[in-house]
Structure formats: structure tokens, C-alpha cells
C-alpha atoms as a PDB file:
ATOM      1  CA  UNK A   1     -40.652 -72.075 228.616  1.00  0.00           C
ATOM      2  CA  UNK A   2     -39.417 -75.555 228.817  1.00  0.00           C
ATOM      3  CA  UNK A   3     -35.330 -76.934 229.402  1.00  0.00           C
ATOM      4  CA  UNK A   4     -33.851 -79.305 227.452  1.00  0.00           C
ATOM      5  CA  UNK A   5     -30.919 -81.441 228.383  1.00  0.00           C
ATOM      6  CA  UNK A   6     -28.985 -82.890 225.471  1.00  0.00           C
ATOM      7  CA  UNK A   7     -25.862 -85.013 225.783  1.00  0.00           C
ATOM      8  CA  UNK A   8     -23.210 -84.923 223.804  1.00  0.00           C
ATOM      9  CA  UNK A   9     -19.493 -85.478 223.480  1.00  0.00           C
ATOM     10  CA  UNK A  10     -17.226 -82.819 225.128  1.00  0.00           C
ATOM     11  CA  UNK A  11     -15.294 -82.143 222.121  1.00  0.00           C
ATOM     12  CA  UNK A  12     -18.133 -81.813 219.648  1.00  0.00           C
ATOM     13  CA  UNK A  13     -19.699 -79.618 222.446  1.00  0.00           C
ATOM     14  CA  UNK A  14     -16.833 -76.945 222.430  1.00  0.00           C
ATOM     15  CA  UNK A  15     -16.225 -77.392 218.415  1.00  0.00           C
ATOM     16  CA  UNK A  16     -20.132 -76.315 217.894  1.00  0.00           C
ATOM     17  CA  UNK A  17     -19.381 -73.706 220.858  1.00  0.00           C
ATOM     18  CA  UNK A  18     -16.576 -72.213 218.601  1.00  0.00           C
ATOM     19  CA  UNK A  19     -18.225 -72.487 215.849  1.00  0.00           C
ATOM     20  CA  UNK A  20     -21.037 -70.987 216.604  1.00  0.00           C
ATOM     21  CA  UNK A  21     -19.169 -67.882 218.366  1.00  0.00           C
ATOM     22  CA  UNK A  22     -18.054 -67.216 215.200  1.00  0.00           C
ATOM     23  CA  UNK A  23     -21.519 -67.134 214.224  1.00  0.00           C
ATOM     24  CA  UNK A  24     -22.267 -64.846 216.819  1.00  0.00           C
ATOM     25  CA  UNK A  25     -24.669 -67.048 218.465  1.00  0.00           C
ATOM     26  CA  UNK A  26     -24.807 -69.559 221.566  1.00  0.00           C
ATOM     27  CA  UNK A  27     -25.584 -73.105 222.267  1.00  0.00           C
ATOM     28  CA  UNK A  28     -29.223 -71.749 223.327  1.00  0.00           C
ATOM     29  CA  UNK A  29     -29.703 -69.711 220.250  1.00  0.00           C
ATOM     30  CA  UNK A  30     -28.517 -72.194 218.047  1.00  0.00           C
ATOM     31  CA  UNK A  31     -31.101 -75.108 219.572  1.00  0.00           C
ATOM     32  CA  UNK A  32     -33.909 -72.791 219.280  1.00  0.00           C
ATOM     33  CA  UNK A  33     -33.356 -72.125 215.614  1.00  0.00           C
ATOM     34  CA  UNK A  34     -33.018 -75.382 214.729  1.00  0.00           C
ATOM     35  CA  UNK A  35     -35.849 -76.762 216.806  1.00  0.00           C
ATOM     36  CA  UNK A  36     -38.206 -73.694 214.683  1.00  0.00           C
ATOM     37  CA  UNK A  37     -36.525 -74.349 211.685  1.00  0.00           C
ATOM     38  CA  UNK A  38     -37.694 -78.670 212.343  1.00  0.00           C
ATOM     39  CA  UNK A  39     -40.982 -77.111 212.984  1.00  0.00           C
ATOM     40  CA  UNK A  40     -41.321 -74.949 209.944  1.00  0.00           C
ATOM     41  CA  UNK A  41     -39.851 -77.324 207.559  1.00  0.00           C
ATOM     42  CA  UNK A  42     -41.866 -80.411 209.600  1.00  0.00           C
ATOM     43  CA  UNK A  43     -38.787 -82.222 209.037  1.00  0.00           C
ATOM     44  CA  UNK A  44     -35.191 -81.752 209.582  1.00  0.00           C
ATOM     45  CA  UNK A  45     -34.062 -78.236 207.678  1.00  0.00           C
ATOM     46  CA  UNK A  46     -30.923 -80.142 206.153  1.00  0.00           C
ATOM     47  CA  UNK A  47     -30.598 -83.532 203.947  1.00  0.00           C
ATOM     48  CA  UNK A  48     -27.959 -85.754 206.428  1.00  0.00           C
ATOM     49  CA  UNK A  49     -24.759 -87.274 204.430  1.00  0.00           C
ATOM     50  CA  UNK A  50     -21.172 -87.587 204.448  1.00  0.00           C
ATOM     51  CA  UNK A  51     -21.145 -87.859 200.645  1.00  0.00           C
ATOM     52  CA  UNK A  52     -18.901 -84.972 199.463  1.00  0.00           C
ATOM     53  CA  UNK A  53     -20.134 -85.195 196.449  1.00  0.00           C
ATOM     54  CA  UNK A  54     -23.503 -85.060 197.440  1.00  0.00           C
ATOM     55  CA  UNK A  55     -22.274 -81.968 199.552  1.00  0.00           C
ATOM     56  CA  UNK A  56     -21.121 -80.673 196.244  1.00  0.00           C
ATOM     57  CA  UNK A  57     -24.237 -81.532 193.973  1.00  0.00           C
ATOM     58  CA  UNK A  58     -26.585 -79.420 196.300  1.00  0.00           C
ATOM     59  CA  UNK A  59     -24.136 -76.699 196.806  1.00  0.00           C
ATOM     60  CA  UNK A  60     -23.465 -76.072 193.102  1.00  0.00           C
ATOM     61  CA  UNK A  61     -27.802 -76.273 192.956  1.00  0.00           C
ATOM     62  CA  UNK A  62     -27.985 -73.634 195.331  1.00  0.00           C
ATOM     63  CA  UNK A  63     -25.288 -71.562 193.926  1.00  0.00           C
ATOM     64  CA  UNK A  64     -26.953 -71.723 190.350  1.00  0.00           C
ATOM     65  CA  UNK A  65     -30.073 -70.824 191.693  1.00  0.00           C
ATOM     66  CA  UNK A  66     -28.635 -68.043 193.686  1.00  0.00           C
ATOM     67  CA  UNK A  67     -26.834 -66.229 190.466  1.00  0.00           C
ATOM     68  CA  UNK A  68     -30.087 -67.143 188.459  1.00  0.00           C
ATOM     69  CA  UNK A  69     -32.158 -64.891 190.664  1.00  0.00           C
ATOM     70  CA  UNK A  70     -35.878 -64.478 190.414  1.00  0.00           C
ATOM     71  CA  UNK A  71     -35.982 -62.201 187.923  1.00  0.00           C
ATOM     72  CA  UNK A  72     -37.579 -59.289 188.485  1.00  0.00           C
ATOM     73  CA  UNK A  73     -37.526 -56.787 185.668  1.00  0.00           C
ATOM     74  CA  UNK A  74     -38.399 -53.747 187.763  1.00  0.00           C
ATOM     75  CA  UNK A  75     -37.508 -52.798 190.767  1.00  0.00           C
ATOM     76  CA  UNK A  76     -41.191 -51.807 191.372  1.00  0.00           C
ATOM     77  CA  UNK A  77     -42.053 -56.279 190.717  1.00  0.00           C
ATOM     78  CA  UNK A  78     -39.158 -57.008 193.468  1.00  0.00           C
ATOM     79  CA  UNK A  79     -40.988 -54.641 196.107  1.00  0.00           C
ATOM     80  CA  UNK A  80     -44.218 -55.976 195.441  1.00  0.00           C
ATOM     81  CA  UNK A  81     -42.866 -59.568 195.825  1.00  0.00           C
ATOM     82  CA  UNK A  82     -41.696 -58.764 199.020  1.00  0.00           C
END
């Protein structure tokens, strides 16, 4: 085990803090999985932007893809996907 200091702005601290209470996590917890997520993806895990409708393009993507569903016919071919 390793520490990391980070600095950051006071109020974006205890916004995230809040945040991620809601979340049911802590500032620890929520470093660590994004640090594994930057290592699994060997990137960042997000696409940055301000862009709402950018925000919106990939959100409606995700949704459709979501409701589309692999589409399993048996229950049996969803197990064995697993």
C-alpha cells in the first residue's frame, strides 16, 4: 500500500464528499475505483466535456442499448453467457 495526496479546492472536496455519501462510498473508495477503473480501461473510464449535448448523445446511446438488451432467447443462453 501506497498514499496519495491530491489537492483540490475545498468546496469541490466536500461537494464530491456529499456526493459520494450518497453513494455510500468515501473519498478513499472512490480514488481506488477510479484509479482500477484507469487501469482496466488503460485510459480514463469517462469521455471529458461540458457539451450537454454531448452529455445527451451518449446518454440516449447508452439508454438504447440498455432497453435493446443482448438478447438472449432462453434463459438457459443468459446463464451460459454469464
Amino acid at each position: 500500500m501506497t498514499t496519495l495526496n491530491v489537492r483540490i479546492e475545498e468546496k469541490t472536496k466536500a461537494q464530491a464528499n456529499k456526493t459520494l455519501a450518497r453513494l455510500g462510498l468515501d473519498m478513499s473508495s472512490a480514488v481506488k475505483l477510479f484509479l482500477n477503473q484507469v487501469v482496466k480501461e488503460d485510459g480514463l473510464p469517462f469521455l471529458p466535456t461540458n457539451n450537454p449535448a454531448v452529455i445527451k448523445a451518449r446518454w440516449d446511446k447508452q439508454v438504447a442499448q440498455a432497453m435493446k438488451g443482448p438478447g438472449f432467447k432462453t434463459a438457459r443462453e443468459a446463464l451460459k453467457n454469464l
